[in-house]
PDB file of N, CA and C in Angstrom:
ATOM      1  N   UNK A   1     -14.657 -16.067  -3.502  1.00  0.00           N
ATOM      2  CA  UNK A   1     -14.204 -15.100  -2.515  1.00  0.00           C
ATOM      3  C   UNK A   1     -14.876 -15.403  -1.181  1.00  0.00           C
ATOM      4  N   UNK A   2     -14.148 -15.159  -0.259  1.00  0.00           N
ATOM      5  CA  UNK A   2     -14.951 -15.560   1.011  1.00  0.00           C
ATOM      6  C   UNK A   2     -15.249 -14.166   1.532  1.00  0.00           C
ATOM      7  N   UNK A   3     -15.948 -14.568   2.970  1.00  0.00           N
ATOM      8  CA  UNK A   3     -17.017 -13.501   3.651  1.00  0.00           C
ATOM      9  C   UNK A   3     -15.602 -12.817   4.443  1.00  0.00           C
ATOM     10  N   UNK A   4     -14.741 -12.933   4.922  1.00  0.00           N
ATOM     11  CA  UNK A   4     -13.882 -11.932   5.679  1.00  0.00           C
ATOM     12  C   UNK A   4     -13.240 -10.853   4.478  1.00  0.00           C
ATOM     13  N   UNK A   5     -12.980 -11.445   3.009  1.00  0.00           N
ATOM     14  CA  UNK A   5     -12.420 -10.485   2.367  1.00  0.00           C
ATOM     15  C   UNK A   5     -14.073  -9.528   1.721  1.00  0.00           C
ATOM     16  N   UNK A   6     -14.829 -10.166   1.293  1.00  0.00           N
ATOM     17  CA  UNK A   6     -15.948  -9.314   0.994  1.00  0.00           C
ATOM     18  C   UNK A   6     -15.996  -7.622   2.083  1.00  0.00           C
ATOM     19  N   UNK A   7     -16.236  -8.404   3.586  1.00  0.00           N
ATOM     20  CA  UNK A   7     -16.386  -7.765   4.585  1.00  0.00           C
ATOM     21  C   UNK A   7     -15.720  -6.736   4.239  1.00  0.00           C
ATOM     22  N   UNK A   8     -14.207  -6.852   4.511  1.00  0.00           N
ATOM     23  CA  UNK A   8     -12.666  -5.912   4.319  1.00  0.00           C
ATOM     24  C   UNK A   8     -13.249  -5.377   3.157  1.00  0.00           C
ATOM     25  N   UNK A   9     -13.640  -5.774   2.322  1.00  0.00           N
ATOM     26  CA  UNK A   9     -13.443  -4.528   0.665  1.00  0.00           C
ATOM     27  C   UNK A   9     -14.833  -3.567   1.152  1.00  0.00           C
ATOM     28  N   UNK A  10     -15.872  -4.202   1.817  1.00  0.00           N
ATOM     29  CA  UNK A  10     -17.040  -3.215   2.547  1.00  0.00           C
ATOM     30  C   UNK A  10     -16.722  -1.654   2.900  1.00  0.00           C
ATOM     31  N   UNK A  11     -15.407  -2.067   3.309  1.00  0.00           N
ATOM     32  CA  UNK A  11     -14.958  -0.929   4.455  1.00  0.00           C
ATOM     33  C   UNK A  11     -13.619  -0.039   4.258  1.00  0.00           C
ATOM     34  N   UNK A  12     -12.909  -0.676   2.969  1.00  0.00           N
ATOM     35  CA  UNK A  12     -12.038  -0.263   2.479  1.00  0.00           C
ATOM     36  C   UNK A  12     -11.891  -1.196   0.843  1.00  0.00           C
ATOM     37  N   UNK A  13     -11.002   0.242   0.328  1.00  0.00           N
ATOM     38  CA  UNK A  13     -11.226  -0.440  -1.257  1.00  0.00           C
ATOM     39  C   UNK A  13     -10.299  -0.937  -0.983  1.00  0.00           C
ATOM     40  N   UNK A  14      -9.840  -1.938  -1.772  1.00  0.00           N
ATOM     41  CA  UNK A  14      -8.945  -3.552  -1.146  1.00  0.00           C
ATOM     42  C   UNK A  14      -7.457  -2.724  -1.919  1.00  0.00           C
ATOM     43  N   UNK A  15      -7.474  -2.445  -3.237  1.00  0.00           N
ATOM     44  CA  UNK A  15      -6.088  -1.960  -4.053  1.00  0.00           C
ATOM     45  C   UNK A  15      -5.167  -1.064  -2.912  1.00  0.00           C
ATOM     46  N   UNK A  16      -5.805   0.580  -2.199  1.00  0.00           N
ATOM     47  CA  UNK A  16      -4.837   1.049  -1.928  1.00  0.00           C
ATOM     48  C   UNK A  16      -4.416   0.666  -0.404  1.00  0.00           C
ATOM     49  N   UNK A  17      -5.577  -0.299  -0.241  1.00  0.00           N
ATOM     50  CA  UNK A  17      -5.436  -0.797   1.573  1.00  0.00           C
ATOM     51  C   UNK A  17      -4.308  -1.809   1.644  1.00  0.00           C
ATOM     52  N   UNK A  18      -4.548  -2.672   0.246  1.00  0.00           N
ATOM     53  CA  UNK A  18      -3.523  -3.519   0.515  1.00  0.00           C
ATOM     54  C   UNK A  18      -2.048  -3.143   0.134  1.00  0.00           C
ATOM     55  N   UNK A  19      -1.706  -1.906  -0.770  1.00  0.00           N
ATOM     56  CA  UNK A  19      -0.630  -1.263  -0.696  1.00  0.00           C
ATOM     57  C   UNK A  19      -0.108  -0.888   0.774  1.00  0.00           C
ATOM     58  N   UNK A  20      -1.005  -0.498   1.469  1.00  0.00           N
ATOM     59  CA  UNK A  20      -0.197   0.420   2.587  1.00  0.00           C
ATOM     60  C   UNK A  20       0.541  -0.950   3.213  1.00  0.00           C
ATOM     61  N   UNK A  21      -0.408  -2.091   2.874  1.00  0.00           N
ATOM     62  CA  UNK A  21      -0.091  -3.150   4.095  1.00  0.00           C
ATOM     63  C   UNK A  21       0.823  -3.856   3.656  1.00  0.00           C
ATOM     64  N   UNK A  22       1.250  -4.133   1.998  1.00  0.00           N
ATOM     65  CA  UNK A  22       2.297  -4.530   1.239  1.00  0.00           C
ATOM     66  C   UNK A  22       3.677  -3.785   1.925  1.00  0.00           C
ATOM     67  N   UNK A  23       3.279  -2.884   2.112  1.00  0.00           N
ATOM     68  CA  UNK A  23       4.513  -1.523   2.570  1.00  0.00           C
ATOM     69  C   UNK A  23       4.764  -2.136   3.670  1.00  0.00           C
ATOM     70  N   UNK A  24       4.290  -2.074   4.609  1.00  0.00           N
ATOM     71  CA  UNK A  24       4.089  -2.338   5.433  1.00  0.00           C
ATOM     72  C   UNK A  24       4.933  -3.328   6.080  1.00  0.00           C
ATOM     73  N   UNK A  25       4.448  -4.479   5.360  1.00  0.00           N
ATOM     74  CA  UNK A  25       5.130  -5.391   5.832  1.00  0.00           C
ATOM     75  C   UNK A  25       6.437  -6.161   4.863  1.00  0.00           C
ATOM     76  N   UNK A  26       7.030  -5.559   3.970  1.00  0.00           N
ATOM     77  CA  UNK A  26       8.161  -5.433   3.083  1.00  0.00           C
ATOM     78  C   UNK A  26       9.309  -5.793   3.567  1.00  0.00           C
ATOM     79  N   UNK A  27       9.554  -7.062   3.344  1.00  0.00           N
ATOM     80  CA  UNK A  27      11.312  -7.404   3.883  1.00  0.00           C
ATOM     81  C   UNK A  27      12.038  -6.581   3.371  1.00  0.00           C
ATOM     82  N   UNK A  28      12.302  -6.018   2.071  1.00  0.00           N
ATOM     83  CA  UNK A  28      13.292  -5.294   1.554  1.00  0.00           C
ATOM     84  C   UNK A  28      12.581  -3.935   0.958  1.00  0.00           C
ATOM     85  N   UNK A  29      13.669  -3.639   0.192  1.00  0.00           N
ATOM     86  CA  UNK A  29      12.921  -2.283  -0.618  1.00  0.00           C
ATOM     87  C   UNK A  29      12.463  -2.573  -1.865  1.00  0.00           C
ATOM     88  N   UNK A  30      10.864  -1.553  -1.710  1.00  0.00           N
ATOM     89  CA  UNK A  30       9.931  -1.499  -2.800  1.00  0.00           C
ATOM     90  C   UNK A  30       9.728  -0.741  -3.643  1.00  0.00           C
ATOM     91  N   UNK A  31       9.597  -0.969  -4.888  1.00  0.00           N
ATOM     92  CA  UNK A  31       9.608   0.170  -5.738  1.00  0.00           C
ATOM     93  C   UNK A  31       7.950   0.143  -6.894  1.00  0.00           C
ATOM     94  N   UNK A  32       7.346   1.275  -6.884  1.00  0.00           N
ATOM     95  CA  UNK A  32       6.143   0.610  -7.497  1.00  0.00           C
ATOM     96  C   UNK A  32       5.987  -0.402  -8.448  1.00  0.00           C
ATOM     97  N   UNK A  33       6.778  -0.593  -9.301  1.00  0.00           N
ATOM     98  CA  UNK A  33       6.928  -1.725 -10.106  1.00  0.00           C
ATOM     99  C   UNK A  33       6.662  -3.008  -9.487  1.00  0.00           C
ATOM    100  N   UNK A  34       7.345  -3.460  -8.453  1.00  0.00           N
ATOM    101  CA  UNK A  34       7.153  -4.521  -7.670  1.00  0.00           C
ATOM    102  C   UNK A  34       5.636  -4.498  -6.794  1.00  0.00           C
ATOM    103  N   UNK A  35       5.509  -3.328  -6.614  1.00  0.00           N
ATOM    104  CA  UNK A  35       4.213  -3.290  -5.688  1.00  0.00           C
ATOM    105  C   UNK A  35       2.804  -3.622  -6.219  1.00  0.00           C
ATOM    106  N   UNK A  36       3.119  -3.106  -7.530  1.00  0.00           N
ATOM    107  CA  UNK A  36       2.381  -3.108  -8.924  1.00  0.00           C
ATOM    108  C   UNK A  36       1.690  -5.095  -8.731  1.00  0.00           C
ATOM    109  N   UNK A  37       3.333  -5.063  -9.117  1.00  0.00           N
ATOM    110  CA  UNK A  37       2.968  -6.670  -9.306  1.00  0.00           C
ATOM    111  C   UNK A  37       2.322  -7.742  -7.431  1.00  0.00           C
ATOM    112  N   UNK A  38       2.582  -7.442  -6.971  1.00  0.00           N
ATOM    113  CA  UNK A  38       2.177  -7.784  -5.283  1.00  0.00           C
ATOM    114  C   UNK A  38       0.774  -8.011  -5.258  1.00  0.00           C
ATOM    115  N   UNK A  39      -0.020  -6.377  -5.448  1.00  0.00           N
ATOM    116  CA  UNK A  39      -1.684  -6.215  -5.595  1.00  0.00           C
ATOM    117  C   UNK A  39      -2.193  -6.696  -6.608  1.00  0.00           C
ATOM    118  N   UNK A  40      -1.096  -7.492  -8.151  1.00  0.00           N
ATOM    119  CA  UNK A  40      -2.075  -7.538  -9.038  1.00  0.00           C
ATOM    120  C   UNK A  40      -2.962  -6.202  -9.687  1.00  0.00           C
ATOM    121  N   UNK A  41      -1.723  -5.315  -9.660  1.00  0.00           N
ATOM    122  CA  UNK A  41      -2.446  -3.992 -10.483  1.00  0.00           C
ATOM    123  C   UNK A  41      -1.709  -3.327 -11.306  1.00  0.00           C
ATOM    124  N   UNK A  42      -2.094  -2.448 -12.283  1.00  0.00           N
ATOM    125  CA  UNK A  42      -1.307  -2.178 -13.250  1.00  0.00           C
ATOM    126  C   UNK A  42      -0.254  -0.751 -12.612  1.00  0.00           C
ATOM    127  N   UNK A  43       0.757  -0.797 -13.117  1.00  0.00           N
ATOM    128  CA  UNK A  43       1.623  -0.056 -12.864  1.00  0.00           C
ATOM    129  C   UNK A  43       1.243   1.763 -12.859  1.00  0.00           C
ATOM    130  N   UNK A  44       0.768   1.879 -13.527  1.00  0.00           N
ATOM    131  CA  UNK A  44      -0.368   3.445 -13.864  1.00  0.00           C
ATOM    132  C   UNK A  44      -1.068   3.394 -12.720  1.00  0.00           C
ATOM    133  N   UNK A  45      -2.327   2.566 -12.669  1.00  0.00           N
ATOM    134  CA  UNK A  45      -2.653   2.490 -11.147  1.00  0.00           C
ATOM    135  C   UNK A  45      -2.134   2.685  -9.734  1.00  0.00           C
ATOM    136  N   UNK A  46      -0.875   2.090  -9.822  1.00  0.00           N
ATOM    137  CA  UNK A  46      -0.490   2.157  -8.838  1.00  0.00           C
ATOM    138  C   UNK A  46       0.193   3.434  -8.195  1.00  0.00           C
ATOM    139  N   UNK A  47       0.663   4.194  -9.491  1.00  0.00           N
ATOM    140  CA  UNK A  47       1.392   5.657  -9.050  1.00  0.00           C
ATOM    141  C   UNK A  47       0.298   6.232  -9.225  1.00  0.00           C
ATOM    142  N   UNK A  48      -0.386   6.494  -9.555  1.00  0.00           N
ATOM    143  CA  UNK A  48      -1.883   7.722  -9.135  1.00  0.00           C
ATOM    144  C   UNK A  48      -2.402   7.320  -7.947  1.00  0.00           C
ATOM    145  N   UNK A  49      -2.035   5.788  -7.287  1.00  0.00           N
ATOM    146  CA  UNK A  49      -2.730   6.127  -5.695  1.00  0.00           C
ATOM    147  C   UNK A  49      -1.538   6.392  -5.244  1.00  0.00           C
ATOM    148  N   UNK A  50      -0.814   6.149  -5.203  1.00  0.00           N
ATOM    149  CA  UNK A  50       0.730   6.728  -4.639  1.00  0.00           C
ATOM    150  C   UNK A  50       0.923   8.120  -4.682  1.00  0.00           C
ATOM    151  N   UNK A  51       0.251   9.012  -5.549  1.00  0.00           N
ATOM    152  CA  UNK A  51       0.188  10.284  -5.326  1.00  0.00           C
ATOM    153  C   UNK A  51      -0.238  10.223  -4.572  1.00  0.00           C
ATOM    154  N   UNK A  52      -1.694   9.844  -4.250  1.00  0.00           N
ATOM    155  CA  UNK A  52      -2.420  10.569  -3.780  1.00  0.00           C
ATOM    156  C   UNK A  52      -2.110  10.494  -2.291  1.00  0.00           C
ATOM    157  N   UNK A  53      -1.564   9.225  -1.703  1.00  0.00           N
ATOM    158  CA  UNK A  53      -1.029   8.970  -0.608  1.00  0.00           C
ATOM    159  C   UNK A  53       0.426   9.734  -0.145  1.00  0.00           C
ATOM    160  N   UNK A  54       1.085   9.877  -1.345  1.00  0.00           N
ATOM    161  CA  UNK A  54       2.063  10.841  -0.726  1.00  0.00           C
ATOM    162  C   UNK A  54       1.523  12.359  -0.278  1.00  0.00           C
ATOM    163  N   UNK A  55       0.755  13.037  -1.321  1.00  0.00           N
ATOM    164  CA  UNK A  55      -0.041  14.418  -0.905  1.00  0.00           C
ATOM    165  C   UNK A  55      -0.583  13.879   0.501  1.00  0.00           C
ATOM    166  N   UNK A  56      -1.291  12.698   0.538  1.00  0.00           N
ATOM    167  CA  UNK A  56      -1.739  12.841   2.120  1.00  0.00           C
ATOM    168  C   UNK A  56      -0.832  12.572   3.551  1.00  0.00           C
ATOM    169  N   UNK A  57       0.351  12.586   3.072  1.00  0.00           N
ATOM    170  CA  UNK A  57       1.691  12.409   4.112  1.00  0.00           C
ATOM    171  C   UNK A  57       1.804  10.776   4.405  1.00  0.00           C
ATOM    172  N   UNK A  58       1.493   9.908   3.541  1.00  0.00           N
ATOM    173  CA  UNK A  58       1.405   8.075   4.064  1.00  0.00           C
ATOM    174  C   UNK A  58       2.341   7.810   3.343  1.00  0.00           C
ATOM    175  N   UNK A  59       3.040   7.980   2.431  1.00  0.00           N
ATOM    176  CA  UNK A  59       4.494   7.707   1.784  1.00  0.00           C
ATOM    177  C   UNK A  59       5.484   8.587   1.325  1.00  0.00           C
ATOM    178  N   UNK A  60       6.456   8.047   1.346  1.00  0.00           N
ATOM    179  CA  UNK A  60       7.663   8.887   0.822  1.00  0.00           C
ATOM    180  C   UNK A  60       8.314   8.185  -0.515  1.00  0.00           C
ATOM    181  N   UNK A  61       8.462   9.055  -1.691  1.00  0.00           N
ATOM    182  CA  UNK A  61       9.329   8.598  -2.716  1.00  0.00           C
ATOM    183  C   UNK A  61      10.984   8.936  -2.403  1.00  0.00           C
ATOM    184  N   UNK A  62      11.498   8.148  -2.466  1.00  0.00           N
ATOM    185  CA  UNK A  62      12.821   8.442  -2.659  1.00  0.00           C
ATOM    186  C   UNK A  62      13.700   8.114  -3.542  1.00  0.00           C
ATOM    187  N   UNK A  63      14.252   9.358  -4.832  1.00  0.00           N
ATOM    188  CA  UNK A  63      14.583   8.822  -6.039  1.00  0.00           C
ATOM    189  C   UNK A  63      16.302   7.945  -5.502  1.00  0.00           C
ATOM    190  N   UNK A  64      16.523   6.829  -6.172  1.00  0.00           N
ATOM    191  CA  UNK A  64      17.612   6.065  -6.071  1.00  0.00           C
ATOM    192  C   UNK A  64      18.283   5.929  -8.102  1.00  0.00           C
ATOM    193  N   UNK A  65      18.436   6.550  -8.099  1.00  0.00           N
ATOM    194  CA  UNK A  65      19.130   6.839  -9.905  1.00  0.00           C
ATOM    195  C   UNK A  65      17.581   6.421 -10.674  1.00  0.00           C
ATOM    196  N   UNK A  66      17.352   5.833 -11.227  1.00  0.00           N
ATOM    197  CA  UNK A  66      16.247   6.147 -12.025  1.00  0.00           C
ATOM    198  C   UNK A  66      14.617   5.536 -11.242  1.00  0.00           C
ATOM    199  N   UNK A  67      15.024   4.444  -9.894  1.00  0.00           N
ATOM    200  CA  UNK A  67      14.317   4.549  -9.409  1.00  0.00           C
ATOM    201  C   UNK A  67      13.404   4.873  -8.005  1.00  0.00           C
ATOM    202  N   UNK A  68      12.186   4.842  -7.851  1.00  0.00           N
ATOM    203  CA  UNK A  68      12.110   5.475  -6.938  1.00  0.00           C
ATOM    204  C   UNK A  68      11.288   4.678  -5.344  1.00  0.00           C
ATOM    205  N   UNK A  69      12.705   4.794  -4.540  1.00  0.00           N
ATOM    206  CA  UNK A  69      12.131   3.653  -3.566  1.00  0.00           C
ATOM    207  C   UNK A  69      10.567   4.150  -2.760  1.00  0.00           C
ATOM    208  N   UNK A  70       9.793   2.945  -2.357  1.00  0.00           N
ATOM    209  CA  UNK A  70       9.002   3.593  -1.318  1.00  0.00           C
ATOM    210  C   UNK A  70       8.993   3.574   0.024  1.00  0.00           C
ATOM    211  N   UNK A  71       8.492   4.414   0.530  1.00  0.00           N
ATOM    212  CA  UNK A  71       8.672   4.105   2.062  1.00  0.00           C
ATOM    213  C   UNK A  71       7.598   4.778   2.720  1.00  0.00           C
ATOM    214  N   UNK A  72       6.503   4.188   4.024  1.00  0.00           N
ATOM    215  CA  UNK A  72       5.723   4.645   4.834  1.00  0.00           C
ATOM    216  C   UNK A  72       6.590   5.282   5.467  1.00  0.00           C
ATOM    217  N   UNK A  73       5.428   6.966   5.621  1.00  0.00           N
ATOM    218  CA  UNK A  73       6.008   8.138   6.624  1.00  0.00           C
ATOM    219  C   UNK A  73       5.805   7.234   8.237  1.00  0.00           C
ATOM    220  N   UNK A  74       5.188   8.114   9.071  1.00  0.00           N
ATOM    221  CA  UNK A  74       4.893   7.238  10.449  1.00  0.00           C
ATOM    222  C   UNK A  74       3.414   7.397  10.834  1.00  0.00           C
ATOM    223  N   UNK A  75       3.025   8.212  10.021  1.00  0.00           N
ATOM    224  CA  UNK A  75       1.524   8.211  10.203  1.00  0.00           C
ATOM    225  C   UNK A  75       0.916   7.064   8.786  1.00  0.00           C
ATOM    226  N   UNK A  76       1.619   7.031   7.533  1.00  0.00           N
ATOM    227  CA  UNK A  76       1.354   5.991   6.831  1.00  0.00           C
ATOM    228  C   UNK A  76       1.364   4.264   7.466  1.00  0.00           C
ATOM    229  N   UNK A  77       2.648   4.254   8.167  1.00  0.00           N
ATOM    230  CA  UNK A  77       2.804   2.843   8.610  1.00  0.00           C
ATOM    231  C   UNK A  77       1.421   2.901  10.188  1.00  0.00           C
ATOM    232  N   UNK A  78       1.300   3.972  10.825  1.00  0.00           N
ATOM    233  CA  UNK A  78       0.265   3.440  12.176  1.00  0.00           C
ATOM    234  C   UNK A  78      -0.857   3.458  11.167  1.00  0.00           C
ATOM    235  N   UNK A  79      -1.630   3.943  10.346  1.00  0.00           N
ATOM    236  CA  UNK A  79      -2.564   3.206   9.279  1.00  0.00           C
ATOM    237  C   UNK A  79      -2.364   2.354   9.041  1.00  0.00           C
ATOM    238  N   UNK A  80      -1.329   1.646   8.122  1.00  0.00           N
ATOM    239  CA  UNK A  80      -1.040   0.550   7.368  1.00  0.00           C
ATOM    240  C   UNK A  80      -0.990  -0.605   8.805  1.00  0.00           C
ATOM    241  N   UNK A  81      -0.699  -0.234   9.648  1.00  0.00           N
ATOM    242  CA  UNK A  81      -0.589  -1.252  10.998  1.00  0.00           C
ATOM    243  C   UNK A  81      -2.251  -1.556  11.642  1.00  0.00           C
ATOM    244  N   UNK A  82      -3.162  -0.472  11.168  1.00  0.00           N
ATOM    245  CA  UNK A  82      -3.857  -1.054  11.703  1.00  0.00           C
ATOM    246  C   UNK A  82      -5.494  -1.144  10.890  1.00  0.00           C
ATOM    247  N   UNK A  83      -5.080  -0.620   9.517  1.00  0.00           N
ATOM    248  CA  UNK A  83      -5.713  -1.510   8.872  1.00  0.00           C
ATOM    249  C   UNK A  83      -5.655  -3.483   8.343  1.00  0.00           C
ATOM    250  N   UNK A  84      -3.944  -3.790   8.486  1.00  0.00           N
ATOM    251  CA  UNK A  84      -3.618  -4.438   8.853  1.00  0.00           C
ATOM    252  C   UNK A  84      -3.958  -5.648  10.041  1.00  0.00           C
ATOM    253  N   UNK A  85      -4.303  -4.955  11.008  1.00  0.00           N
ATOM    254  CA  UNK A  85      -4.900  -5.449  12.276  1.00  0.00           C
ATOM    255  C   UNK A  85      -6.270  -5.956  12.093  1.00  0.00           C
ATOM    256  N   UNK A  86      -7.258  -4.818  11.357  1.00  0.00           N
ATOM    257  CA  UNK A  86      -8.779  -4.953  10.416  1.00  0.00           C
ATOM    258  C   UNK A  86      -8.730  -6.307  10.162  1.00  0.00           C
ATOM    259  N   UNK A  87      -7.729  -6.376   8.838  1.00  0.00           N
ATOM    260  CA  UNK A  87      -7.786  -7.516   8.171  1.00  0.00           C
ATOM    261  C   UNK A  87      -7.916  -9.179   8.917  1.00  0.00           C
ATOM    262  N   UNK A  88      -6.463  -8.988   9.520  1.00  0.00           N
ATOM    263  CA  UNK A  88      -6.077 -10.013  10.130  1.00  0.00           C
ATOM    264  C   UNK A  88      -7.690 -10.966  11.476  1.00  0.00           C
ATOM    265  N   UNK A  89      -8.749  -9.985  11.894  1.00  0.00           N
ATOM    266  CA  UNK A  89      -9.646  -9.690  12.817  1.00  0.00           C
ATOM    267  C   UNK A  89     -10.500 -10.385  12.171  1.00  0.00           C
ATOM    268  N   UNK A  90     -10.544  -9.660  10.854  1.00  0.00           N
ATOM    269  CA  UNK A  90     -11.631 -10.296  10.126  1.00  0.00           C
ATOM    270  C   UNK A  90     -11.596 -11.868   9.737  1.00  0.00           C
TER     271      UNK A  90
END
């Protein structure tokens, strides 16, 4: 592991930081399953931080027949943009 990602996990836990930024920067539509697989995390994982980020207004579920797309609100994506920015700095 090198010293810019060490740094980054210092300051943020790397799983739900790099979700926002997965979101973030998403050519198409995401559904946790896929996102799951992106971070390298298990699918369970990934919807318990997804709660917790939707309760905090940073995503939106939107059911599409059985599944459920994601999408940054606009205060999720100016986070995800500039933790994003963090990264890229580092």
């Amino acid at each position: 592991m090198n010293n810019n990602k060490e740094i980054f996990n210092v300051f943020f836990r790397e799983k739900p930081a790099m979700m926002l930024v997965e979101l973030k920067n998403a050519k198409s539509e995401i559904y946790a399953s896929s996102l799951a697989k992106q971070i390298d995390c298990t699918y369970s994982h990934v919807v318990k931080i997804l709660q917790h980020m939707e309760q905090a207004g940073l995503v939106n579920f939107e059911k599409q027949g059985r599944l459920k797309l994601l999408t940054l609100t606009k205060t999720g994506s100016e986070i995800a943009e500039n933790i994003d920015n963090i990264r890229i700095s580092l």
